[in-house]
N, C-alpha and C. Protein backbone atom coordinates (compact mmCIF):
# COMPACT_ATOMS: atom_id res chain seq x y z
N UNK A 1 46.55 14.31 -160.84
CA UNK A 1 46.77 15.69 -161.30
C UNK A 1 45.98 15.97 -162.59
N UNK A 2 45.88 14.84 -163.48
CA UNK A 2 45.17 15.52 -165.07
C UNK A 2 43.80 15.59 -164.53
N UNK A 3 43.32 14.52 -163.09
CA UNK A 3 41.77 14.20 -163.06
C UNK A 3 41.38 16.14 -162.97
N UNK A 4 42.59 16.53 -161.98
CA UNK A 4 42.17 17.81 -161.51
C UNK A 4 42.25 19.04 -162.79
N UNK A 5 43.32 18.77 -163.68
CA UNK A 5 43.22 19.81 -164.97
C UNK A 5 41.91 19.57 -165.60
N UNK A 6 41.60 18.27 -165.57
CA UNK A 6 40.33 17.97 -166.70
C UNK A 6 39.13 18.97 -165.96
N UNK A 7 38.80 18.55 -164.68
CA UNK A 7 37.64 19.43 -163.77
C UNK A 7 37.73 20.49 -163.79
N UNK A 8 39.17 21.17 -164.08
CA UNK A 8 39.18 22.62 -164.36
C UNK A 8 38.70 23.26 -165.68
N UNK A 9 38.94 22.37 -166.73
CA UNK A 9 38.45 22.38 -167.79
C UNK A 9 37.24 22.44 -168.16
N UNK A 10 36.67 21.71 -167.59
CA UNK A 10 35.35 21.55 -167.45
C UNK A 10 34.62 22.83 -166.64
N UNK A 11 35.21 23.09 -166.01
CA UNK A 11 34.52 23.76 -164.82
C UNK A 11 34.70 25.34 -165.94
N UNK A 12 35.95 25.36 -166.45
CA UNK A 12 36.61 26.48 -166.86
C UNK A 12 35.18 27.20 -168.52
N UNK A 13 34.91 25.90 -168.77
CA UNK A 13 34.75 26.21 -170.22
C UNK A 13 32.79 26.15 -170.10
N UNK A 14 32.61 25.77 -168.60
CA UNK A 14 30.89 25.93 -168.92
C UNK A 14 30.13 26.82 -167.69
N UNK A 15 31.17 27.07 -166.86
CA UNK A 15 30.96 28.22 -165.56
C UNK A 15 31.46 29.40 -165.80
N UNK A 16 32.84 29.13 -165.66
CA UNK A 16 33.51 30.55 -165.69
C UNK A 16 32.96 31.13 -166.65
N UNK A 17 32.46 32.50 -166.55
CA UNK A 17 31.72 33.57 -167.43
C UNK A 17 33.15 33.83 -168.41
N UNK A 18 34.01 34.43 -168.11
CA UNK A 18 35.02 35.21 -168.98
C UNK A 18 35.56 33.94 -170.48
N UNK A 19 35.29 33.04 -169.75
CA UNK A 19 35.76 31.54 -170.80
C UNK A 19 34.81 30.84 -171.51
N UNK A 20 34.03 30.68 -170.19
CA UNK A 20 32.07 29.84 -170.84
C UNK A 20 31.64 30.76 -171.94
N UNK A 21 31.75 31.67 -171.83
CA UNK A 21 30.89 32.25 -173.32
C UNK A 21 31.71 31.93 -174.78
N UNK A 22 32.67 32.10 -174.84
CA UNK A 22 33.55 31.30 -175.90
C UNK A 22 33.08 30.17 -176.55
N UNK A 23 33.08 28.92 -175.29
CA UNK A 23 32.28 27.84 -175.59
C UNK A 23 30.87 27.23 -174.92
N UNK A 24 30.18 28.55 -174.90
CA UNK A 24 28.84 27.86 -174.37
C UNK A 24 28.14 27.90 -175.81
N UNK A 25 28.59 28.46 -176.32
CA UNK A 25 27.36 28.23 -177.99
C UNK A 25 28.30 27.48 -179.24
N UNK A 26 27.72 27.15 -180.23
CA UNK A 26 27.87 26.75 -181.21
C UNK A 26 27.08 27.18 -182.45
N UNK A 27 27.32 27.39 -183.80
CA UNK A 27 26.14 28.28 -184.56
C UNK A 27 26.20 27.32 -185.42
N UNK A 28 24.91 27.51 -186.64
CA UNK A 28 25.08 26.86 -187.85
C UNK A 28 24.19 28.19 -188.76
N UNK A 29 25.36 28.37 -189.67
CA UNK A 29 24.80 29.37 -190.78
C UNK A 29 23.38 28.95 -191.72
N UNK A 30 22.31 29.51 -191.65
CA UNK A 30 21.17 29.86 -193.09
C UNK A 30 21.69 30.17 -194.10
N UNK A 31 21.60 31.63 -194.27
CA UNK A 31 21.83 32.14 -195.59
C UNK A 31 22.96 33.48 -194.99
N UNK A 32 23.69 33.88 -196.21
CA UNK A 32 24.62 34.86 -195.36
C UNK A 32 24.57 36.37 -196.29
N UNK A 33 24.48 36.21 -197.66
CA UNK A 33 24.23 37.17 -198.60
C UNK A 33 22.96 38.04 -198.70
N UNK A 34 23.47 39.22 -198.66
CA UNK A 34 22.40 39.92 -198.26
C UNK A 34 21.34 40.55 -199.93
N UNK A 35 21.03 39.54 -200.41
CA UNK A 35 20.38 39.39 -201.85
C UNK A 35 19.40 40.41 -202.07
N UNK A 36 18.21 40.05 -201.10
CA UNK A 36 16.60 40.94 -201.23
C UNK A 36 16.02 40.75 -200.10
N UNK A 37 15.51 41.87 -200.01
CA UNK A 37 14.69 41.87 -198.42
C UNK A 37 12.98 41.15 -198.95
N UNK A 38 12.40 40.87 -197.88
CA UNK A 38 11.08 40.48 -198.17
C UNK A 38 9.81 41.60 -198.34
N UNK A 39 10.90 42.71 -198.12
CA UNK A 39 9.39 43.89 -197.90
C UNK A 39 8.73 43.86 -196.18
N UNK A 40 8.37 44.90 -196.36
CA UNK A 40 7.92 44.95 -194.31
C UNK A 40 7.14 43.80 -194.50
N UNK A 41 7.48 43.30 -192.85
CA UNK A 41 6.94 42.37 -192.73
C UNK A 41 5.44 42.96 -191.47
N UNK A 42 4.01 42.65 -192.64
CA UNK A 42 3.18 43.15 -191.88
C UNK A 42 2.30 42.34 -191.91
N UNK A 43 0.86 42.58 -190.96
CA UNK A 43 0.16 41.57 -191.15
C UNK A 43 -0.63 40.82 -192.41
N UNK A 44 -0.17 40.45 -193.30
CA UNK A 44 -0.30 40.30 -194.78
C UNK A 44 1.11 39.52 -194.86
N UNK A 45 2.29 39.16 -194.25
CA UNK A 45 3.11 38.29 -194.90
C UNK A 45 3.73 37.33 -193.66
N UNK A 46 3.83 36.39 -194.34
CA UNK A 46 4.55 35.41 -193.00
C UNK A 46 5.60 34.17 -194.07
N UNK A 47 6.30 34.42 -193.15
CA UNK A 47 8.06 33.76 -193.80
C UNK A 47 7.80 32.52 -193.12
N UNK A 48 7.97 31.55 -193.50
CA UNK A 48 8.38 29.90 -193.12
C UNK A 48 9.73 29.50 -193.51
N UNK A 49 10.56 29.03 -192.76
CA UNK A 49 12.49 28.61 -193.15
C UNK A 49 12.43 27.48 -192.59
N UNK A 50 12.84 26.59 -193.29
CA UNK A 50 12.81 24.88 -192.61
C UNK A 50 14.53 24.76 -192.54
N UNK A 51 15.06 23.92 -191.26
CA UNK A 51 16.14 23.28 -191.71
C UNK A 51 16.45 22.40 -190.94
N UNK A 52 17.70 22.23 -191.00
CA UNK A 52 18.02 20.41 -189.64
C UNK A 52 18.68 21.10 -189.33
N UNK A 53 18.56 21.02 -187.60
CA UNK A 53 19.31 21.47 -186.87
C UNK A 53 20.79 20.65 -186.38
N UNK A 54 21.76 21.20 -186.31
CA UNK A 54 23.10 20.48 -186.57
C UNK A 54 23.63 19.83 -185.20
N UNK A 55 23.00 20.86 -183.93
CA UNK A 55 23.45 20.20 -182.58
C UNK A 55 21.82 20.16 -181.76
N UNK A 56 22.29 19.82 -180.42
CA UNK A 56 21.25 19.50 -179.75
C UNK A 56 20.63 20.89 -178.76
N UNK A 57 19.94 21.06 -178.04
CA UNK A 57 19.80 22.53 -177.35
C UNK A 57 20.07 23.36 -178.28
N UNK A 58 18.95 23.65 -179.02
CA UNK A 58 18.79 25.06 -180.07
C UNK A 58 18.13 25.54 -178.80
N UNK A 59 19.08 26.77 -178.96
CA UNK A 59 18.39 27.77 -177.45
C UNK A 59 18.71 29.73 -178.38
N UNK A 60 18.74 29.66 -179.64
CA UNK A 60 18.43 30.82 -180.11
C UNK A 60 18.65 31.10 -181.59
N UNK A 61 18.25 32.18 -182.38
CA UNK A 61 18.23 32.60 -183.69
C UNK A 61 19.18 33.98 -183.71
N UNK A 62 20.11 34.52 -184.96
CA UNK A 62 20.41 35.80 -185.39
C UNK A 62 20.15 35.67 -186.60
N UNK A 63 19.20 36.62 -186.61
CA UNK A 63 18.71 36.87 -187.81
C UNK A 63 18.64 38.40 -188.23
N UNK A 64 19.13 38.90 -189.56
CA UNK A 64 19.34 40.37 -190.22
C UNK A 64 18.24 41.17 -190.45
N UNK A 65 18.12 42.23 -189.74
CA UNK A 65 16.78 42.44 -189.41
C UNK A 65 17.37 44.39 -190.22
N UNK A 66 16.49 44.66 -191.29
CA UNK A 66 16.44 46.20 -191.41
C UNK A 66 14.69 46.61 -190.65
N UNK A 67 14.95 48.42 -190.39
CA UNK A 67 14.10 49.08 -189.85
C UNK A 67 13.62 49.83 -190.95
N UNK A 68 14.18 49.81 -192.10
CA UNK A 68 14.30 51.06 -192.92
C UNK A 68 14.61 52.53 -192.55
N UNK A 69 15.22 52.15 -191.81
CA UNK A 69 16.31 53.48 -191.29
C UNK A 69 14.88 54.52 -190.52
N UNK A 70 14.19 54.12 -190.17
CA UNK A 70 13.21 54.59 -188.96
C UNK A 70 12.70 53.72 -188.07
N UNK A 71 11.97 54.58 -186.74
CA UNK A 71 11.78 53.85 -185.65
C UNK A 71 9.98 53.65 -186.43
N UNK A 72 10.04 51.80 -185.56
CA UNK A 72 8.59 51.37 -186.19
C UNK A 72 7.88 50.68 -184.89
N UNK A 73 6.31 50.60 -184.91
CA UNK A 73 6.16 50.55 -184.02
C UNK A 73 5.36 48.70 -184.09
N UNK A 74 4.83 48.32 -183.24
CA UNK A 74 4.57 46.86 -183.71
C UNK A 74 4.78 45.94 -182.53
N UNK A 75 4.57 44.83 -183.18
CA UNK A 75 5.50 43.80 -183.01
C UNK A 75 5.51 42.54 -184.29
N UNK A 76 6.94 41.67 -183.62
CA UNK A 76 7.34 40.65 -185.47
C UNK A 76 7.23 39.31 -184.14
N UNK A 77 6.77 38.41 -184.71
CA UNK A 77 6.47 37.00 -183.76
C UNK A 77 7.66 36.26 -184.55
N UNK A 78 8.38 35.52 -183.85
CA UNK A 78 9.35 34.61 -184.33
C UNK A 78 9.17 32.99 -183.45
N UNK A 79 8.44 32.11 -184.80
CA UNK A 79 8.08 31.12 -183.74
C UNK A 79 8.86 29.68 -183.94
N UNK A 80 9.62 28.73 -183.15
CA UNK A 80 9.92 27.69 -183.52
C UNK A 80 8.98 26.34 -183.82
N UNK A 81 8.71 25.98 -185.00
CA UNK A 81 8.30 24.54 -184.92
C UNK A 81 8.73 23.24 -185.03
N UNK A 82 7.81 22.86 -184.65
CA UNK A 82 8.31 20.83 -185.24
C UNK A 82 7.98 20.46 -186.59
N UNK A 83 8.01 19.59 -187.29
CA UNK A 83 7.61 18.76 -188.15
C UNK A 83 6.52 18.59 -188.51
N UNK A 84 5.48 18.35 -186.96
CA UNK A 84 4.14 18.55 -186.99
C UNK A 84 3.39 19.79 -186.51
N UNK A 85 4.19 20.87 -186.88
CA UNK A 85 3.74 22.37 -186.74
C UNK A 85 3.43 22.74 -185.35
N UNK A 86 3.63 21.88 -184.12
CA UNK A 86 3.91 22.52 -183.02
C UNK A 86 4.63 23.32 -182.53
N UNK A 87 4.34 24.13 -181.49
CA UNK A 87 5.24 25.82 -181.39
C UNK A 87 5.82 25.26 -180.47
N UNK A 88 6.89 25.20 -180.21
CA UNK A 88 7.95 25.02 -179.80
C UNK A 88 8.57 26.20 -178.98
N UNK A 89 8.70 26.85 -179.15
CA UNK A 89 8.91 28.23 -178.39
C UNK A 89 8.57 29.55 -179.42
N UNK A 90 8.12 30.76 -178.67
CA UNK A 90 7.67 31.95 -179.37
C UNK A 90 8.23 32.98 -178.88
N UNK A 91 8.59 34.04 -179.69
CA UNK A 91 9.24 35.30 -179.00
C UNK A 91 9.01 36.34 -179.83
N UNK A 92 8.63 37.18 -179.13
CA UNK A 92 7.91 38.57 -179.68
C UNK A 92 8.84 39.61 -179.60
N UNK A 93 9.28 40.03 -180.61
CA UNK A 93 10.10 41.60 -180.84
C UNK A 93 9.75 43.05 -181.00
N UNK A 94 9.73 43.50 -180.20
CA UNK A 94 9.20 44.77 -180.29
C UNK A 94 9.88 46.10 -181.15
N UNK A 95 9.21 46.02 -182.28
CA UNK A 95 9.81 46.59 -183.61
C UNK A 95 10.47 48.00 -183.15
N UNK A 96 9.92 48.69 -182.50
CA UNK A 96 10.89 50.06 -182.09
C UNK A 96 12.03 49.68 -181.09
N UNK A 97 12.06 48.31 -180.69
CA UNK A 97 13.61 48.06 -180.38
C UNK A 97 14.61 47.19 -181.06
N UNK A 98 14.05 46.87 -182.34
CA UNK A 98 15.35 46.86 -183.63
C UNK A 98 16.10 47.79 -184.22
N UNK A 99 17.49 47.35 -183.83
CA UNK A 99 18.12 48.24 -184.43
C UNK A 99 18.14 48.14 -186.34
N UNK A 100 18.45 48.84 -187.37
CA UNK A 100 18.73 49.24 -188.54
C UNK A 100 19.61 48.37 -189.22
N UNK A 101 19.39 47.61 -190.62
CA UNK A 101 20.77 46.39 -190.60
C UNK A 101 21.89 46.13 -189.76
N UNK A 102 20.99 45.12 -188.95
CA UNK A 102 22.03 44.39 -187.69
C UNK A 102 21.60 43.22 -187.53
N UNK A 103 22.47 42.15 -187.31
CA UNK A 103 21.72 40.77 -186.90
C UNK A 103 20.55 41.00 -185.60
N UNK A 104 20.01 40.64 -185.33
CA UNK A 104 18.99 40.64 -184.47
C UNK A 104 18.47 39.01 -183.14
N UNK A 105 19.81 39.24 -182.20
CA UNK A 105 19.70 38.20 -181.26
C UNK A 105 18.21 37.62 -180.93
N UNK A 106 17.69 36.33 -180.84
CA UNK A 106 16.35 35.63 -180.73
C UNK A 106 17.20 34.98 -179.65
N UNK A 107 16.92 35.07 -178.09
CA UNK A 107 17.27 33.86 -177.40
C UNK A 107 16.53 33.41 -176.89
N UNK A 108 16.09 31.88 -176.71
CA UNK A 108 14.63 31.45 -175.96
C UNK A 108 15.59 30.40 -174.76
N UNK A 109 14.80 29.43 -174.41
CA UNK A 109 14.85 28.36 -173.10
C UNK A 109 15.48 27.10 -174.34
N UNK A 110 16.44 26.32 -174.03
CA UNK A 110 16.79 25.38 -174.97
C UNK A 110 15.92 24.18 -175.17
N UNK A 111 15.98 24.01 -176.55
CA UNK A 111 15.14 22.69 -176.98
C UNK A 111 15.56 21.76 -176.97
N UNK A 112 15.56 20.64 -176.48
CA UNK A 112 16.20 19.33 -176.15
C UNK A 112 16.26 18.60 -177.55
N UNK A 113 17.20 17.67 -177.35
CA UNK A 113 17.14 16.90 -178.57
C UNK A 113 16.53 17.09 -180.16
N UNK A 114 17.24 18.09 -180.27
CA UNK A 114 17.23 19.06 -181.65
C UNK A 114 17.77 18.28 -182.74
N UNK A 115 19.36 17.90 -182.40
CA UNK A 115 19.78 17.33 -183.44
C UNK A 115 19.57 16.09 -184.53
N UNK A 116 19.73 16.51 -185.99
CA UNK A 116 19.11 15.99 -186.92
C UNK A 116 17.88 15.99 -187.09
N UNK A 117 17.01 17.05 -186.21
CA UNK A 117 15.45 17.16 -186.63
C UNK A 117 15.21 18.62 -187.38
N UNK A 118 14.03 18.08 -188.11
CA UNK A 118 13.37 19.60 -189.17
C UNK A 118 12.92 20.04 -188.46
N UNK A 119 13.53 21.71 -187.87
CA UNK A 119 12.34 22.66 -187.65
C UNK A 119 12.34 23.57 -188.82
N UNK A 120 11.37 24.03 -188.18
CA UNK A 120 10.61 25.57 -188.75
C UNK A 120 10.82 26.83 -188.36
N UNK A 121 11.47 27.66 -188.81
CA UNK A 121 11.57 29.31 -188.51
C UNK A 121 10.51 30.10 -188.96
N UNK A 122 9.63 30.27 -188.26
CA UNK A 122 8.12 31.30 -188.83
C UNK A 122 7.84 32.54 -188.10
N UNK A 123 7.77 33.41 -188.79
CA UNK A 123 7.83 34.90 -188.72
C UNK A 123 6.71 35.68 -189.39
N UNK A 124 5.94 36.16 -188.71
CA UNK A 124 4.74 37.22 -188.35
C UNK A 124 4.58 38.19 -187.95
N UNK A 125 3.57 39.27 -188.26
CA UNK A 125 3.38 40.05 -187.44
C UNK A 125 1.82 40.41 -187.52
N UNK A 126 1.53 40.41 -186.13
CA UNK A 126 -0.35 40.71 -186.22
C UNK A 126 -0.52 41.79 -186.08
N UNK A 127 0.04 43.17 -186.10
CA UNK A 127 0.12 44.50 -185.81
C UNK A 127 0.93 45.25 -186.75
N UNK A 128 1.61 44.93 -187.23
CA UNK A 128 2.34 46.02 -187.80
C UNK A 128 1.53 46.03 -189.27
N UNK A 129 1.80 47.75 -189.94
CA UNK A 129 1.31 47.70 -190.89
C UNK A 129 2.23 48.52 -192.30
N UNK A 130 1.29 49.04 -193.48
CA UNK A 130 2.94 49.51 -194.25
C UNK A 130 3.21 50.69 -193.51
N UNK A 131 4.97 51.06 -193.94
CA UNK A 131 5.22 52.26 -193.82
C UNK A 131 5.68 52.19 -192.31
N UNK A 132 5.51 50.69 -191.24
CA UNK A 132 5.55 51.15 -190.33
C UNK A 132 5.84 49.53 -189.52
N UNK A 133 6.95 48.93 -190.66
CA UNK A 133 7.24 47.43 -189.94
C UNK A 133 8.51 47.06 -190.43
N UNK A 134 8.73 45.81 -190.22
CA UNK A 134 10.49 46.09 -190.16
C UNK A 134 10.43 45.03 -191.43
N UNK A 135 12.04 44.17 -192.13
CA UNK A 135 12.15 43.68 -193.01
C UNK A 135 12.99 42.85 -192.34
N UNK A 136 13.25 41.12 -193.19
CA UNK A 136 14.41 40.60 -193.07
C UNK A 136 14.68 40.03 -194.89
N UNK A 137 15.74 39.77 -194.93
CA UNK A 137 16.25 39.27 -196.36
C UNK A 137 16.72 37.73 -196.44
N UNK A 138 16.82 37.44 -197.52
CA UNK A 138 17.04 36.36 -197.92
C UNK A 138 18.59 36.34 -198.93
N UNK A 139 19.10 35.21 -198.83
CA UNK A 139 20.21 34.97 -199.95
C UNK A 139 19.48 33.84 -201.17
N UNK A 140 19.70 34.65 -202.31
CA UNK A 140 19.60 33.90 -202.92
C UNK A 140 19.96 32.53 -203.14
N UNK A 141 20.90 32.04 -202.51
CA UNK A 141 21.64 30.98 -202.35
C UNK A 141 20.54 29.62 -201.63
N UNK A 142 20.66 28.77 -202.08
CA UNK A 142 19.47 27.49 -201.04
C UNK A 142 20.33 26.60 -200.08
N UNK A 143 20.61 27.00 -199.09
CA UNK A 143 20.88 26.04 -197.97
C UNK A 143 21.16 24.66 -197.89
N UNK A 144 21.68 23.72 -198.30
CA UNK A 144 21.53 22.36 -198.03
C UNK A 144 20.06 22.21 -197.06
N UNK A 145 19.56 20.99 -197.27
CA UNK A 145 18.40 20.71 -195.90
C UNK A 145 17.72 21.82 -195.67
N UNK A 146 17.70 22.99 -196.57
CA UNK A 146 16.36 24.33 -196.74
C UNK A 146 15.63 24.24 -197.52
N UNK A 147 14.17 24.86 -196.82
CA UNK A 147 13.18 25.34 -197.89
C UNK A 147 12.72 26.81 -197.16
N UNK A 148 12.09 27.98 -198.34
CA UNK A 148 11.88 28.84 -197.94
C UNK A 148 10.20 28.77 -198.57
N UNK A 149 9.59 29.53 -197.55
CA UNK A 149 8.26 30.06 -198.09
C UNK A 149 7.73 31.26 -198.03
N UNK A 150 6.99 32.00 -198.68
CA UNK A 150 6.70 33.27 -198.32
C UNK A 150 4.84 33.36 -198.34
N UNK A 151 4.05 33.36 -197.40
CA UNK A 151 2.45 33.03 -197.71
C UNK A 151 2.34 31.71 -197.97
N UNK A 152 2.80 30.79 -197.68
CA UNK A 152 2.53 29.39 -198.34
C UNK A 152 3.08 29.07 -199.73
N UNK A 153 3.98 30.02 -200.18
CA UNK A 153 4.48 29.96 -201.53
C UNK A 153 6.02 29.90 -201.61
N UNK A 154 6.43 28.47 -201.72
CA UNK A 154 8.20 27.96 -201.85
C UNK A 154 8.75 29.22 -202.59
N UNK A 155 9.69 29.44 -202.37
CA UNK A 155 10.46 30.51 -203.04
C UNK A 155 12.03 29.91 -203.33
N UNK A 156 12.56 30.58 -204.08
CA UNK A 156 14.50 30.04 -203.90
C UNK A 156 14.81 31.10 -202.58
N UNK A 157 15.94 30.99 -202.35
CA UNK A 157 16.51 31.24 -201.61
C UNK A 157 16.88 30.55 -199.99
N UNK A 158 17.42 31.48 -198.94
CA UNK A 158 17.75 31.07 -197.43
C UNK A 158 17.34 32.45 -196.50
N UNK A 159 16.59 32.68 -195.63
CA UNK A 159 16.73 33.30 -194.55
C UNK A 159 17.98 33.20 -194.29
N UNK A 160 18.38 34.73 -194.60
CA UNK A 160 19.95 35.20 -193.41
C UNK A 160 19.65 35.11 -192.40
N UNK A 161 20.44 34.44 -191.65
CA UNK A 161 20.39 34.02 -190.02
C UNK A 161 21.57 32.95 -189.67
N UNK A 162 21.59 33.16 -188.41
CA UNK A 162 21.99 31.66 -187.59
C UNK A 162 21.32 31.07 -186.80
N UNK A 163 21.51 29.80 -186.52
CA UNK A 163 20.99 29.03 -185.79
C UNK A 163 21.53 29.28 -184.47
N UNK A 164 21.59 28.96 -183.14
CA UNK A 164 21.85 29.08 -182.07
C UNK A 164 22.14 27.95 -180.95
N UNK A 165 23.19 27.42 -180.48
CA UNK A 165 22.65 25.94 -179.91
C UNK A 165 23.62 26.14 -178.83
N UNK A 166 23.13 25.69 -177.48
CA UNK A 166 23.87 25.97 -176.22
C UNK A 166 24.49 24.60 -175.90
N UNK A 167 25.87 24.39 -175.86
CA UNK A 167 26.38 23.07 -175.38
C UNK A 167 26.35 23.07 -174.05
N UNK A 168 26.27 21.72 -173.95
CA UNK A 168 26.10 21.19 -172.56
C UNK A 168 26.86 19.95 -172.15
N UNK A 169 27.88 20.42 -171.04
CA UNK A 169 28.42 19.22 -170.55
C UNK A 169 27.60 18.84 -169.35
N UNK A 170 26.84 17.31 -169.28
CA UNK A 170 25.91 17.16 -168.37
C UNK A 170 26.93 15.99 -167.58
N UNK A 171 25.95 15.25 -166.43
CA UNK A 171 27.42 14.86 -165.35
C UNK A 171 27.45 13.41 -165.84
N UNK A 172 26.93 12.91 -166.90
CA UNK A 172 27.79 11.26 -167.35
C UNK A 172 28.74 11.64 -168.49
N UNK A 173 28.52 12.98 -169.44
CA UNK A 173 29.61 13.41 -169.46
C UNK A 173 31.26 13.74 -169.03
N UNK A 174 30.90 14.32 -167.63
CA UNK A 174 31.80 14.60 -166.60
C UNK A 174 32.08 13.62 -166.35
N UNK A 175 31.91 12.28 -166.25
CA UNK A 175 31.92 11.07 -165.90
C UNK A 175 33.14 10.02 -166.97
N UNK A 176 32.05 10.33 -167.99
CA UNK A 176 33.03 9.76 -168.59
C UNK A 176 34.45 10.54 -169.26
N UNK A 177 34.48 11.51 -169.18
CA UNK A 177 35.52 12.54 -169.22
C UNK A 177 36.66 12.12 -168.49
N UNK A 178 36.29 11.79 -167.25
CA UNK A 178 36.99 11.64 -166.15
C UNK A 178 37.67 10.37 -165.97
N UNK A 179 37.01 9.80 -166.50
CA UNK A 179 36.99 7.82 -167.00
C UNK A 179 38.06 7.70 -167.82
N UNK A 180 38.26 8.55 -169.02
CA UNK A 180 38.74 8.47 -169.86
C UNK A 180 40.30 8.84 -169.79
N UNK A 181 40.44 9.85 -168.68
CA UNK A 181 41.58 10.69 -168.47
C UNK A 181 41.90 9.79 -167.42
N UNK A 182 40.98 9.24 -166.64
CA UNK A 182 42.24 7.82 -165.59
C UNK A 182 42.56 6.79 -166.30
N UNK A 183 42.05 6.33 -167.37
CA UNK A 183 42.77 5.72 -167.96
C UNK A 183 43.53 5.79 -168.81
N UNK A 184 43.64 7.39 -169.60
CA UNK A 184 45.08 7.30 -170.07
C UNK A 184 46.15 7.17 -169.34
N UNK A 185 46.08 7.65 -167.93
CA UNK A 185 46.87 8.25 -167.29
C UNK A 185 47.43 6.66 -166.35
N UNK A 186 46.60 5.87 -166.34
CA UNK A 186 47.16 4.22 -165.95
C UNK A 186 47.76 3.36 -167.06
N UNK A 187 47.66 3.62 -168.32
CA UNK A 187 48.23 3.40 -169.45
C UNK A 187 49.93 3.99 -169.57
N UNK A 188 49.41 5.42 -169.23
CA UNK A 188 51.15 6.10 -169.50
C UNK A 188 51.89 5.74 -168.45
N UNK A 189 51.02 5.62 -167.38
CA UNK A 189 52.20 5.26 -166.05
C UNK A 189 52.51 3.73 -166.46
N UNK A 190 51.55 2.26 -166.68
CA UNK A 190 52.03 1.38 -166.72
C UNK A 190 52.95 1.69 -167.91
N UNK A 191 53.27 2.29 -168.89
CA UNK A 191 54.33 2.16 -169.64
C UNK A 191 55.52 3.20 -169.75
N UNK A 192 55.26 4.26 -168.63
CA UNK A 192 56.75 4.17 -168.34
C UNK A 192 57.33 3.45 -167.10
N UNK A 193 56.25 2.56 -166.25
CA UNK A 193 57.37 1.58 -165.75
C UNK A 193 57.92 0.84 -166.43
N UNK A 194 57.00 0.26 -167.51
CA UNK A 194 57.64 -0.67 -168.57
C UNK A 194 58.71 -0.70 -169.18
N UNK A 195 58.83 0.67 -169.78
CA UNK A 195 60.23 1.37 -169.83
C UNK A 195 61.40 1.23 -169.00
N UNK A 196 61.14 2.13 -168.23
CA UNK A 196 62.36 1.97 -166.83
C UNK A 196 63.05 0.77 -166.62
N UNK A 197 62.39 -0.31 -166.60
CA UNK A 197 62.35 -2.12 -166.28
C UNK A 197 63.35 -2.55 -167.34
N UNK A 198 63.70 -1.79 -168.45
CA UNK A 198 64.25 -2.51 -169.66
C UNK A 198 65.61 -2.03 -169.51
């Protein structure tokens, strides 16, 4: 009977839509204070955010994105790297579909074996220009395991954002899940016969 609660569990918390979304993600906070914006971000500035990622399958970014309260036209490149500046995944935002101070969902394809490695959050734009590109801000505050740059130039602060990371129960998981719950369950039974016997 628990083998069958556990499979439901399982089944419950990474299929079922109404439940799986609850626990299909996990976040880890950047920066959260909304300190100073960087100024539009146009082709003339590019943001670099380093940090360690806390779980495995980073599969997206929210990051606080103003419009300056108008529609802009463009696009802002948001790219993931490695260590050794490989792109890792890229995703292009199309500035007249940001909304006005709001976090701003980034979801890509998940990155395997993320956890405890430095990436890179780098942000561009090869088109947009002034008067006519969007902003994100920083907290003054420095992140544990952060560095910020602005042009190649360290700055204090954190990119407001979150990190994004999709859990995954894969099937030696399920396995040993399952392992684990027959043997409590041959444990409690051998000891309430043990019981009974006395």
């Amino acid at each position: 009977m628990s083998l069958i609660i556990a499979n439901l569990f399982i089944y419950a918390t990474t299929s079922y839509a109404p439940i799986a979304d609850k626990y299909r993600y996990s976040t880890m906070k950047l920066g959260e204070n909304l300190n100073e914006n960087f100024g539009e971000i146009t082709s003339e500035v590019e943001i670099n955010q380093s940090f360690v990622a806390k779980y495995n399958n980073l599969s997206g970014l929210a990051i606080f994105v103003s419009t300056f309260n108008r529609s802009n036209t463009g696009e802002t490149t948001v790219n993931i790297l490695d260590e050794k500046s490989n792109v890792l995944r890229t995703v292009e935002l199309e500035n007249s579909d940001l909304n006005d101070n709001e976090y701003t969902e980034i979801k890509f394809t998940p990155i395997e074996g993320t956890k405890n490695k430095v990436l890179f959050i780098n942000v561009s734009s090869g088109s947009a220009v002034g008067n006519n590109a969007i902003t994100m801000w920083k907290d003054f505050r420095q992140s544990p395991n952060t560095k910020l740059s602005v042009n190649n130039e360290f700055v204090d602060g954190t990119l407001v954002g979150n990190t994004i990371y999709e859990n995954k129960i894969d099937m030696s998981s399920r396995i040993i899940i399952n392992f684990v719950v027959f043997l409590l369950n041959f444990l409690t039974l051998g000891l309430f016969r043990f019981l009974r016997k006395r």
